[in-house]
PDB file of N, CA and C in Angstrom:
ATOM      1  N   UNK A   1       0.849  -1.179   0.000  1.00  0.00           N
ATOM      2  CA  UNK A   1       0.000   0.000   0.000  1.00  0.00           C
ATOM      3  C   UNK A   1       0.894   1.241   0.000  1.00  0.00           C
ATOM      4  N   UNK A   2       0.722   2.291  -1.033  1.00  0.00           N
ATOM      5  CA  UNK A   2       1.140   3.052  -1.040  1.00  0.00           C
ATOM      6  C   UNK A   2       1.221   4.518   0.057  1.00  0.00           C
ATOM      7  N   UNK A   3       1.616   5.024   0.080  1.00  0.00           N
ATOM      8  CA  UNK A   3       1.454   6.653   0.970  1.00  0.00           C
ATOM      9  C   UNK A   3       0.110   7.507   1.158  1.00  0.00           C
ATOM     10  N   UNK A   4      -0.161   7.578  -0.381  1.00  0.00           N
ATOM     11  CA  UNK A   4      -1.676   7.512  -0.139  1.00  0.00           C
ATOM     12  C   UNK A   4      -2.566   7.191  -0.574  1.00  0.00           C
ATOM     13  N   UNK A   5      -2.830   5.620  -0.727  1.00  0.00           N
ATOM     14  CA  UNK A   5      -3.633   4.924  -0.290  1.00  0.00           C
ATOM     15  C   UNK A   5      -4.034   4.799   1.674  1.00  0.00           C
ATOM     16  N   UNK A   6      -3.008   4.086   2.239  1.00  0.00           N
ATOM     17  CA  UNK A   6      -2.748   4.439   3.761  1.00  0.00           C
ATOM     18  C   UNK A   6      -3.533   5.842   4.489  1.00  0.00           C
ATOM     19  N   UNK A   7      -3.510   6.754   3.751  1.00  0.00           N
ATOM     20  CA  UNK A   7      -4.046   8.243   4.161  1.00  0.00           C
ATOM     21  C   UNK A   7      -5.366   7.978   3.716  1.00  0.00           C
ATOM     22  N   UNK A   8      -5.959   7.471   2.697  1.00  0.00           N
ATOM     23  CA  UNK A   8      -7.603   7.365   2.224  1.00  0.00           C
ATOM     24  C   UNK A   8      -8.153   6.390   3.303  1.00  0.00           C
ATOM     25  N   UNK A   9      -7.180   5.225   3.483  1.00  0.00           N
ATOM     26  CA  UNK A   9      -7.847   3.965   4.504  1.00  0.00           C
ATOM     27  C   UNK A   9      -7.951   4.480   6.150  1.00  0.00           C
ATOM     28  N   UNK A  10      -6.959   5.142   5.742  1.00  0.00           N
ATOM     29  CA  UNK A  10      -7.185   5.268   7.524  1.00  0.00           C
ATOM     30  C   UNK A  10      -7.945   6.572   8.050  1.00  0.00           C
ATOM     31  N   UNK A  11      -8.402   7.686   6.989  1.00  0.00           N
ATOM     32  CA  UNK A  11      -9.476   8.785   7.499  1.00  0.00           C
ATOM     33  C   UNK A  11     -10.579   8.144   7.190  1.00  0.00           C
ATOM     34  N   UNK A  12     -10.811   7.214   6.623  1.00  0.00           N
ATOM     35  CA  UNK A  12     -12.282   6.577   6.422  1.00  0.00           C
ATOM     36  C   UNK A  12     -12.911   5.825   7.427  1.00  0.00           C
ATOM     37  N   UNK A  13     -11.804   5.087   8.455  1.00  0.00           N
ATOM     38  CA  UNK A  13     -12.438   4.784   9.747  1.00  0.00           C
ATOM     39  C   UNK A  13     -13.685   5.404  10.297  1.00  0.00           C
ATOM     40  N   UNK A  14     -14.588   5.145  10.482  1.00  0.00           N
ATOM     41  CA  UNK A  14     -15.353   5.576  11.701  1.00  0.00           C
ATOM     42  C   UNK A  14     -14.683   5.584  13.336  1.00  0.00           C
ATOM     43  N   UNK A  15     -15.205   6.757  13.753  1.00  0.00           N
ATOM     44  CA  UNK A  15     -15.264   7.174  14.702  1.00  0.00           C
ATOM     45  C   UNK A  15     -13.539   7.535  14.950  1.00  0.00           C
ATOM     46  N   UNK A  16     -12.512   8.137  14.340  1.00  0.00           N
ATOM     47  CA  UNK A  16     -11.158   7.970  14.090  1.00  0.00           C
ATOM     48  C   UNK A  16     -10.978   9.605  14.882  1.00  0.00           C
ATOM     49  N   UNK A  17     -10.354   9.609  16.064  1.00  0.00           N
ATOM     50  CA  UNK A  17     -10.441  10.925  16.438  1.00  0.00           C
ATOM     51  C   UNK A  17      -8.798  11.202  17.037  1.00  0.00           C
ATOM     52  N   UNK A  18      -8.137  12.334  16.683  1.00  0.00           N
ATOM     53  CA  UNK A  18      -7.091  12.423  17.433  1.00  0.00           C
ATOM     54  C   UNK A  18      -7.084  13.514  18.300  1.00  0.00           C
ATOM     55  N   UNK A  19      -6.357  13.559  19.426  1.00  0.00           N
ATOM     56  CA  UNK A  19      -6.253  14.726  20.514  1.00  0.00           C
ATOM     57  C   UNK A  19      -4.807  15.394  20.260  1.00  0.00           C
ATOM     58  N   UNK A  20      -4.718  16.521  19.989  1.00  0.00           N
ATOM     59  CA  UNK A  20      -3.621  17.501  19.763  1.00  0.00           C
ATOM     60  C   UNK A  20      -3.158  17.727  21.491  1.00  0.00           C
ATOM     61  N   UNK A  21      -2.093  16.910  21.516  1.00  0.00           N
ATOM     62  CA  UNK A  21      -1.457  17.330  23.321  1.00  0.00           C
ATOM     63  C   UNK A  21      -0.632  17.845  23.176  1.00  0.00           C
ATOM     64  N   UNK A  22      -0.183  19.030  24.843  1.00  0.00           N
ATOM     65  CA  UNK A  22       0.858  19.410  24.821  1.00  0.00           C
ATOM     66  C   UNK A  22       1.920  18.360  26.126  1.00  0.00           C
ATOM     67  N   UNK A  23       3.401  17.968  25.744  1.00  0.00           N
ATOM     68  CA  UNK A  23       4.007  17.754  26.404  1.00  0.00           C
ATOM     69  C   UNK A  23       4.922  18.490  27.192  1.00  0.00           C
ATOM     70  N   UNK A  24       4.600  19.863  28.123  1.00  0.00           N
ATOM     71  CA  UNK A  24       5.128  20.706  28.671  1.00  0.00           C
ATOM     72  C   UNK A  24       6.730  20.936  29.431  1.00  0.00           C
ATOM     73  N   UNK A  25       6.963  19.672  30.178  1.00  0.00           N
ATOM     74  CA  UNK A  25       8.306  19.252  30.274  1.00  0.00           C
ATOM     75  C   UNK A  25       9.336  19.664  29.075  1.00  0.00           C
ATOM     76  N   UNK A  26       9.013  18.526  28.080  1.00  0.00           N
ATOM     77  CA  UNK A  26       9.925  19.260  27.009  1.00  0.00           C
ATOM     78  C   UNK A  26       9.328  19.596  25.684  1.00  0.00           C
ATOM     79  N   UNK A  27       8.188  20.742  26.093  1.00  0.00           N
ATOM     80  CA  UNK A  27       7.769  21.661  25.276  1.00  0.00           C
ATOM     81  C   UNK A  27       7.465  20.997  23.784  1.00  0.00           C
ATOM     82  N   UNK A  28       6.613  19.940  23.462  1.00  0.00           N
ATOM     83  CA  UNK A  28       6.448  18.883  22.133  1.00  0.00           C
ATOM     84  C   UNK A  28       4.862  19.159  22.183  1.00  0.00           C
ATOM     85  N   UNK A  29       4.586  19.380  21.102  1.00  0.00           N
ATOM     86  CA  UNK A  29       3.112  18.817  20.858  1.00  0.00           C
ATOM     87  C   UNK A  29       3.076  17.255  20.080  1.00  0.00           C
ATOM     88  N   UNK A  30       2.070  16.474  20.997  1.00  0.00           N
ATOM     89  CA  UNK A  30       1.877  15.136  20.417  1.00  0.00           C
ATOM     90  C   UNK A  30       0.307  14.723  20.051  1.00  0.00           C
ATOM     91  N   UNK A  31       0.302  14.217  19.170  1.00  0.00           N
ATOM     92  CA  UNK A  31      -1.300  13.810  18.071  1.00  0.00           C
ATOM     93  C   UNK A  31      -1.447  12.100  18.879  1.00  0.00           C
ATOM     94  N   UNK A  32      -2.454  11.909  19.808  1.00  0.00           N
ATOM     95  CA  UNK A  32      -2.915  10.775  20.285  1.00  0.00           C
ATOM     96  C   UNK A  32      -4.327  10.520  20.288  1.00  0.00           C
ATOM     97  N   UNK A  33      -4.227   9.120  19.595  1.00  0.00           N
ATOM     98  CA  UNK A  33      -5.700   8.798  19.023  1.00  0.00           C
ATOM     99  C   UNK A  33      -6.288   8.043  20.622  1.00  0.00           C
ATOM    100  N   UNK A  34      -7.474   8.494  20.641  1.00  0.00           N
ATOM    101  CA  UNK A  34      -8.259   8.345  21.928  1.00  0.00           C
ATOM    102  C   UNK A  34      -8.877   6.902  21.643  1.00  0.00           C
ATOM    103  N   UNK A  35      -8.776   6.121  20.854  1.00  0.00           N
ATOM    104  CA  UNK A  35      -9.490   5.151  20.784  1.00  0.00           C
ATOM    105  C   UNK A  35      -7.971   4.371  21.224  1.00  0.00           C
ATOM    106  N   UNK A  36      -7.098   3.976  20.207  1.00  0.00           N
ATOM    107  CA  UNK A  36      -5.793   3.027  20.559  1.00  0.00           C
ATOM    108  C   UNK A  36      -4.854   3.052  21.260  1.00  0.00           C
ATOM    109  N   UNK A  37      -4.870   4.637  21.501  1.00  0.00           N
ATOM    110  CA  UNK A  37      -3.224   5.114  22.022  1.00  0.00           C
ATOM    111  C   UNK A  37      -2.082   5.047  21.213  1.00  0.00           C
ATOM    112  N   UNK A  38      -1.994   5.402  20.166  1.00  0.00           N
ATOM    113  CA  UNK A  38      -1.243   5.305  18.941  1.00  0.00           C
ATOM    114  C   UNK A  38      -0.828   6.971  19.216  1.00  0.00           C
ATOM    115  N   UNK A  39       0.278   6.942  19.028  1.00  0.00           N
ATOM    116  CA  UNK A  39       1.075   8.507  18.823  1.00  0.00           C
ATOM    117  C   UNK A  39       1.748   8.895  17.975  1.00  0.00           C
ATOM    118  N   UNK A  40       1.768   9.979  17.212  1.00  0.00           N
ATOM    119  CA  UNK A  40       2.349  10.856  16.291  1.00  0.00           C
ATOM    120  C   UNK A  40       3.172  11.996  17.076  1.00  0.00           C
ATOM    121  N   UNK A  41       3.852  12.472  16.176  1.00  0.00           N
ATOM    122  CA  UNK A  41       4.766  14.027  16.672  1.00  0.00           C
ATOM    123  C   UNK A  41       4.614  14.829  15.726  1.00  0.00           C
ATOM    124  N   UNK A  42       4.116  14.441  14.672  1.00  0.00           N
ATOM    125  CA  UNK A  42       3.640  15.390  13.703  1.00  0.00           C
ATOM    126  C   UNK A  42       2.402  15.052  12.684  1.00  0.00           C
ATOM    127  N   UNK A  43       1.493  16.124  12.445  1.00  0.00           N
ATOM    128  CA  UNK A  43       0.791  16.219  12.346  1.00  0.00           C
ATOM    129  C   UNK A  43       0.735  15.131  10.252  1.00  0.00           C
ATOM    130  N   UNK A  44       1.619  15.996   9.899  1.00  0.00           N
ATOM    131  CA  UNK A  44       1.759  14.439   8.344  1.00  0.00           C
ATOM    132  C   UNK A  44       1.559  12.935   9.057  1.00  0.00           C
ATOM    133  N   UNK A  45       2.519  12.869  10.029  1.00  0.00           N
ATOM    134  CA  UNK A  45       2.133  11.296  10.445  1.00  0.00           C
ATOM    135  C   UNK A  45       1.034  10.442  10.950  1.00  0.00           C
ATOM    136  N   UNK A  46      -0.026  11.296  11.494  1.00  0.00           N
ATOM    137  CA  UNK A  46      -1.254  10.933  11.786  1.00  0.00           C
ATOM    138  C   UNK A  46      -1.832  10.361  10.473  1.00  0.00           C
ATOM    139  N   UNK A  47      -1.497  10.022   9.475  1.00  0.00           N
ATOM    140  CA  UNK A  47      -2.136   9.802   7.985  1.00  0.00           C
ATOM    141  C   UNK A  47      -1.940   8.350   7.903  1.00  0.00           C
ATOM    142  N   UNK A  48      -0.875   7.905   8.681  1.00  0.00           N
ATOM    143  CA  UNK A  48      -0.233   6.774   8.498  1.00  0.00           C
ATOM    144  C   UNK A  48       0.116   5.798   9.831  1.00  0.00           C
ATOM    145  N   UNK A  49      -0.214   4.705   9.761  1.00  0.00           N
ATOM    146  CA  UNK A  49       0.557   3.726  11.049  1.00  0.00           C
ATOM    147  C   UNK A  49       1.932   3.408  10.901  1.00  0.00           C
ATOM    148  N   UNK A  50       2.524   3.561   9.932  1.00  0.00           N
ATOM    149  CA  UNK A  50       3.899   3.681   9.894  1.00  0.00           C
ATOM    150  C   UNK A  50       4.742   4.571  11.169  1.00  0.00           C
ATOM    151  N   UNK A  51       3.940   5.745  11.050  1.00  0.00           N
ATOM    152  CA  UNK A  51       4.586   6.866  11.712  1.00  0.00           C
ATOM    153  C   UNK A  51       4.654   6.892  13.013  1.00  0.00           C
ATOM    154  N   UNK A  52       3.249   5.830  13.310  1.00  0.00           N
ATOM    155  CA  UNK A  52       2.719   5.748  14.654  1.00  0.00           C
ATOM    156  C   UNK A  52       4.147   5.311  16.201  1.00  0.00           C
ATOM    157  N   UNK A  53       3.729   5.130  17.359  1.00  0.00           N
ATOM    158  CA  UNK A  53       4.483   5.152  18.320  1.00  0.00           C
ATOM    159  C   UNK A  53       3.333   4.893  19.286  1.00  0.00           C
ATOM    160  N   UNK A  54       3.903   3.754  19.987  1.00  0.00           N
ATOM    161  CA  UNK A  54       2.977   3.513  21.328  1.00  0.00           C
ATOM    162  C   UNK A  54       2.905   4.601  22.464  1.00  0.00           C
ATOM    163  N   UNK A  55       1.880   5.272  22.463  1.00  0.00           N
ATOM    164  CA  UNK A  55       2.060   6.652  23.302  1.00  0.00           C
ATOM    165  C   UNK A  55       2.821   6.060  24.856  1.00  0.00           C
ATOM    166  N   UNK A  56       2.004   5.045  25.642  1.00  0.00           N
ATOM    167  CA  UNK A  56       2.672   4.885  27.000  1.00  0.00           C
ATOM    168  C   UNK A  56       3.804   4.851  26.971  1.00  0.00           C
ATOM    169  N   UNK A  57       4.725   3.760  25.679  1.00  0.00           N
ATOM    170  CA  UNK A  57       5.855   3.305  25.829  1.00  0.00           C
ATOM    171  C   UNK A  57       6.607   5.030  25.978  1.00  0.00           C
ATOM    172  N   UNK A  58       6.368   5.690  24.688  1.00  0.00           N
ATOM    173  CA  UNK A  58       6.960   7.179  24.178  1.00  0.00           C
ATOM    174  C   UNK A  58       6.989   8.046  25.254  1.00  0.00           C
ATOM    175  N   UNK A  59       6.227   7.553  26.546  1.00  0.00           N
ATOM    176  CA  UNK A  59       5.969   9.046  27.376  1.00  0.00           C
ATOM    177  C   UNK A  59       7.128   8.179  28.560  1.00  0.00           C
ATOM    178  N   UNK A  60       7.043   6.856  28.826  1.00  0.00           N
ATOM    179  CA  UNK A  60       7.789   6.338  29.743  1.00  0.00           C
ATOM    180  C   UNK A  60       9.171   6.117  29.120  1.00  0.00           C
ATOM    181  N   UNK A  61       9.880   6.349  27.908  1.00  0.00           N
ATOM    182  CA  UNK A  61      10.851   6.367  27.142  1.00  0.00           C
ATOM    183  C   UNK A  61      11.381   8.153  27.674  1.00  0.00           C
ATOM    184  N   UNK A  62      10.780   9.310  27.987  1.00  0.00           N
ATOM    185  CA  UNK A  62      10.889  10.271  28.684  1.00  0.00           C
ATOM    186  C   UNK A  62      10.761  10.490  29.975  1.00  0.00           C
ATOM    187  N   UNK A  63      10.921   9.281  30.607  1.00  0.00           N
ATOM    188  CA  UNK A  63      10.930   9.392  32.289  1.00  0.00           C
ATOM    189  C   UNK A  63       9.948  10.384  32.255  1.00  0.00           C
ATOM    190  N   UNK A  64       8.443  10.468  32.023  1.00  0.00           N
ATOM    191  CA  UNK A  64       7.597  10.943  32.161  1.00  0.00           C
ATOM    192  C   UNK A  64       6.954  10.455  32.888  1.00  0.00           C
ATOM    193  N   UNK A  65       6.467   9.478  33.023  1.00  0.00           N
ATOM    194  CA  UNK A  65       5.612   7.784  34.408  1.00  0.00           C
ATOM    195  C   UNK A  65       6.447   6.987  34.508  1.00  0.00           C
ATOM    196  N   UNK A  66       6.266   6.251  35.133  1.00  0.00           N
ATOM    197  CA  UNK A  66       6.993   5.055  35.561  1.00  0.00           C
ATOM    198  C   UNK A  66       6.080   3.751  35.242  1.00  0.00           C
ATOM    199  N   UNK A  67       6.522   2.686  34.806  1.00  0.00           N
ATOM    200  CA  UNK A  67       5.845   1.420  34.493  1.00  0.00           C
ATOM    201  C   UNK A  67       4.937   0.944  36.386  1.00  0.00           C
ATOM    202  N   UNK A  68       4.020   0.720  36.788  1.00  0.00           N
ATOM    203  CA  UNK A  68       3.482   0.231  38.026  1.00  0.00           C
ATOM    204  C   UNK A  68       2.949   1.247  38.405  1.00  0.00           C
ATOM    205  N   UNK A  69       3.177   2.848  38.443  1.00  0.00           N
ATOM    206  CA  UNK A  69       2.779   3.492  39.391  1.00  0.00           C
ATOM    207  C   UNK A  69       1.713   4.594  38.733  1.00  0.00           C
ATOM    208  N   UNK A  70       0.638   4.831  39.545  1.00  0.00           N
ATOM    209  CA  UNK A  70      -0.403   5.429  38.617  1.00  0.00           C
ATOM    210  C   UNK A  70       0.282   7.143  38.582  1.00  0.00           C
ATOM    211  N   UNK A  71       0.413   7.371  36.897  1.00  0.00           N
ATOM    212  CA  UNK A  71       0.761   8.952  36.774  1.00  0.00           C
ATOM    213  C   UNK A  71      -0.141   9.950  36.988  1.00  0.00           C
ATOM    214  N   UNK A  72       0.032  11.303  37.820  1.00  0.00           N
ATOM    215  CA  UNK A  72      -0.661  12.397  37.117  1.00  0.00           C
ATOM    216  C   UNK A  72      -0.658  13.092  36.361  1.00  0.00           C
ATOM    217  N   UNK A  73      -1.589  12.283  35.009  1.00  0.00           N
ATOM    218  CA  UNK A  73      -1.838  13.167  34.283  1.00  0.00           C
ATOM    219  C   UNK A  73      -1.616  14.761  33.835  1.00  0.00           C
ATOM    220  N   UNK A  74      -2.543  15.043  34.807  1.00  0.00           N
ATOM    221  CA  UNK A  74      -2.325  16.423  34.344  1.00  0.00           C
ATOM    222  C   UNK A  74      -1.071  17.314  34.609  1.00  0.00           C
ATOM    223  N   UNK A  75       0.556  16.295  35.077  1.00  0.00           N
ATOM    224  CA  UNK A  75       1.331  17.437  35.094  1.00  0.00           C
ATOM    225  C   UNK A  75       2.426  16.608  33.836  1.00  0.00           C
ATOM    226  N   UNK A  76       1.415  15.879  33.537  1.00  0.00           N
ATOM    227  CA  UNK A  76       2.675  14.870  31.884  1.00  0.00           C
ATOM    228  C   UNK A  76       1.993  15.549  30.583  1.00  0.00           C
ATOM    229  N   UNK A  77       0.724  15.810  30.776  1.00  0.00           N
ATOM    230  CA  UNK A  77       0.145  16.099  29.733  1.00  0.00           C
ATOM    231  C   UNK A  77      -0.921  17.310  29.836  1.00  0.00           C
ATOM    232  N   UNK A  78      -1.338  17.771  28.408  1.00  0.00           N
ATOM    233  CA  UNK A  78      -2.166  18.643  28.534  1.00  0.00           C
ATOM    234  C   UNK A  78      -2.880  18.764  27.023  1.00  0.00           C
ATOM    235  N   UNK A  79      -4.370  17.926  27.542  1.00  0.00           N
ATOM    236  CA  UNK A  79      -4.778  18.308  26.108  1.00  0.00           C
ATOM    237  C   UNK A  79      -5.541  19.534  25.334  1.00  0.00           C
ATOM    238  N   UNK A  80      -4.783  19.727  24.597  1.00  0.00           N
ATOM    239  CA  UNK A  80      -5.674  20.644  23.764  1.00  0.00           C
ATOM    240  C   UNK A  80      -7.115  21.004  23.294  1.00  0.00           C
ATOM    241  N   UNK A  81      -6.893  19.738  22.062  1.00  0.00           N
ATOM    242  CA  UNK A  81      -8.115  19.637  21.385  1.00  0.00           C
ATOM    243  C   UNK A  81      -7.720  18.370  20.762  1.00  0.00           C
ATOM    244  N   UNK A  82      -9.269  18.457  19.671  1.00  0.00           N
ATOM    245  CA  UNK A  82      -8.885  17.176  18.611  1.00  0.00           C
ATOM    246  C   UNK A  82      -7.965  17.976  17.495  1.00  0.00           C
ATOM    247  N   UNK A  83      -7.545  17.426  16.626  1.00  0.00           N
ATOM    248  CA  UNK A  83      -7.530  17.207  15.570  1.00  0.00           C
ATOM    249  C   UNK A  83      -8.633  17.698  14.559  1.00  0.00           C
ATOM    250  N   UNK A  84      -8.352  18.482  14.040  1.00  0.00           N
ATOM    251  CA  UNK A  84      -9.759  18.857  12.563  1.00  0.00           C
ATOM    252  C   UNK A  84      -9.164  19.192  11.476  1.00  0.00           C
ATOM    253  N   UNK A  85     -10.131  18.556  10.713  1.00  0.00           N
ATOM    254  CA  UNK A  85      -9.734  18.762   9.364  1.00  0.00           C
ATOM    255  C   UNK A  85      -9.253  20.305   9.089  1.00  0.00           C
ATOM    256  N   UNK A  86      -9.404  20.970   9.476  1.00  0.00           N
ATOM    257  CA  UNK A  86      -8.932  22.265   9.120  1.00  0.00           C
ATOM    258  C   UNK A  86      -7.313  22.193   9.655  1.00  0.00           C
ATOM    259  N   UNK A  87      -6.964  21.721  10.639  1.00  0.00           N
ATOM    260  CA  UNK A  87      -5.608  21.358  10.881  1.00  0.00           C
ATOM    261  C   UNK A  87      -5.206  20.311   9.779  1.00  0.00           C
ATOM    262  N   UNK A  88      -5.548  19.754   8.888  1.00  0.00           N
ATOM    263  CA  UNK A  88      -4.428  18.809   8.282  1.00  0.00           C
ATOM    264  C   UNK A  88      -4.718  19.507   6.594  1.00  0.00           C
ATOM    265  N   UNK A  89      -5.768  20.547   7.025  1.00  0.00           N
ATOM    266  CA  UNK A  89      -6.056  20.746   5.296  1.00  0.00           C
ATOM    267  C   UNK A  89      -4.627  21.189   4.097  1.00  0.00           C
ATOM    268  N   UNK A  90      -3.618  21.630   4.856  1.00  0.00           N
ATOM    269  CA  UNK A  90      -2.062  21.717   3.497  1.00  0.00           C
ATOM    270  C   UNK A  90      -1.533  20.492   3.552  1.00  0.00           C
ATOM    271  N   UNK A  91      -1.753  19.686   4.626  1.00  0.00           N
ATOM    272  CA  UNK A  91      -1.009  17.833   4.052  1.00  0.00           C
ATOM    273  C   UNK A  91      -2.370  17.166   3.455  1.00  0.00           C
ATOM    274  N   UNK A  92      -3.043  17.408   3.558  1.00  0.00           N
ATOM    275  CA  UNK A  92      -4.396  16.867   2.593  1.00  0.00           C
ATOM    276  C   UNK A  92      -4.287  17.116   1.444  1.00  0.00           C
ATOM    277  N   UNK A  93      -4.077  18.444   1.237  1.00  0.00           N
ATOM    278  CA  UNK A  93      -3.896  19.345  -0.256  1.00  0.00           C
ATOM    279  C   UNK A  93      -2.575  19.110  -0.857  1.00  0.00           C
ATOM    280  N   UNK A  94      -1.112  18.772   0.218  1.00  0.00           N
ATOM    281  CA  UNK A  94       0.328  18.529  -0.406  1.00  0.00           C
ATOM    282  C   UNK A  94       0.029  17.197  -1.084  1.00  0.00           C
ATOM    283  N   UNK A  95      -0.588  16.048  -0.669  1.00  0.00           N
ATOM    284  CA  UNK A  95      -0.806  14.882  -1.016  1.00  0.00           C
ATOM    285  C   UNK A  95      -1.965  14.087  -1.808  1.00  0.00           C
ATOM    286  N   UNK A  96      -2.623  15.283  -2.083  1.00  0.00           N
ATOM    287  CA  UNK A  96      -3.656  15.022  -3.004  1.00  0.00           C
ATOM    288  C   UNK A  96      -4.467  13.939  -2.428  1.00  0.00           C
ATOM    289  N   UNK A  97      -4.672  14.086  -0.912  1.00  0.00           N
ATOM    290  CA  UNK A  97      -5.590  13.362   0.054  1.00  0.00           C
ATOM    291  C   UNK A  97      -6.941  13.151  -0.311  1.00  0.00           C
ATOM    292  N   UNK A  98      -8.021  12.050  -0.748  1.00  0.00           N
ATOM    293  CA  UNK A  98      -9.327  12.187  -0.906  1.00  0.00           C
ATOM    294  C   UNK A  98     -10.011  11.610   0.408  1.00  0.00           C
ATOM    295  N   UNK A  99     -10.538  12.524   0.932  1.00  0.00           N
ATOM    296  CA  UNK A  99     -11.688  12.263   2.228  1.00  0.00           C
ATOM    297  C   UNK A  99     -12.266  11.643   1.889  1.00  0.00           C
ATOM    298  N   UNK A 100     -12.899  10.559   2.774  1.00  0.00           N
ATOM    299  CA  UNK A 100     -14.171   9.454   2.155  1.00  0.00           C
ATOM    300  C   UNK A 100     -14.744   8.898   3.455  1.00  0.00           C
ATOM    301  N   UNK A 101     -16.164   9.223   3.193  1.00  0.00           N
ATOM    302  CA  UNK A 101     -17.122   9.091   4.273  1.00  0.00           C
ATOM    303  C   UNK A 101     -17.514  10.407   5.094  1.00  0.00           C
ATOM    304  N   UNK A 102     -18.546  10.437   6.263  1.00  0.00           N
ATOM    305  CA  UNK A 102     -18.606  11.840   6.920  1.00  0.00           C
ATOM    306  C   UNK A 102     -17.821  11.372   8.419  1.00  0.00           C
ATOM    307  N   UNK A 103     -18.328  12.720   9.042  1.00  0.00           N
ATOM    308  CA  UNK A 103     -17.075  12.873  10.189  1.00  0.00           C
ATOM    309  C   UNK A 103     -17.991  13.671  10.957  1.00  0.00           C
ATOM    310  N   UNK A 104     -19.143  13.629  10.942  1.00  0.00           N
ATOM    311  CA  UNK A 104     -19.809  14.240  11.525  1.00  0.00           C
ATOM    312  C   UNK A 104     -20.759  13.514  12.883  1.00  0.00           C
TER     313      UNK A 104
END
């Protein structure tokens, strides 16, 4: 499967939502899908599972939590928002992305 093909299959999911976080420690915004826990660092890579990264592993790879012990949240992370199409609309448009299905 090509680059984008991968980008048509995977916005066509239902119910496919990502959360735009901030990682404040060391100042990163990260794209985490609320359904899998799949993580991006940039916003092109959300198009693709290639790009993807196991968010727990990625945040405990930054001595951010510790494996056993329950984290607080709110001083590892901070979410923004989702993800909207209006955020990916110049890698949609660089890649000649076709949307398919609603999102509503």
């Amino acid at each position: 499967m090509d680059r984008q093909e991968s980008y048509s299959l995977l916005l066509s999911i239902d119910g496919w939502k990502n959360r735009k976080s901030s990682i404040e420690k060391i100042n990163t915004i990260i794209y985490v899908c609320e359904e899998c826990e799949a993580a991006w660092l940039s916003l092109d890579g959300i198009f693709t599972e290639e790009d993807a990264t196991a968010f727990i592993s990625y945040i405990e790879s930054l001595d951010l939590i510790t494996r056993g012990v329950a984290p607080d949240w709110r001083r590892v992370l901070e979410v923004i928002d989702f993800v909207r199409l209006d955020d990916v609309e110049c890698i949609i448009e660089k890649y000649g992305i076709e949307i398919v299905g609603s999102y509503c």
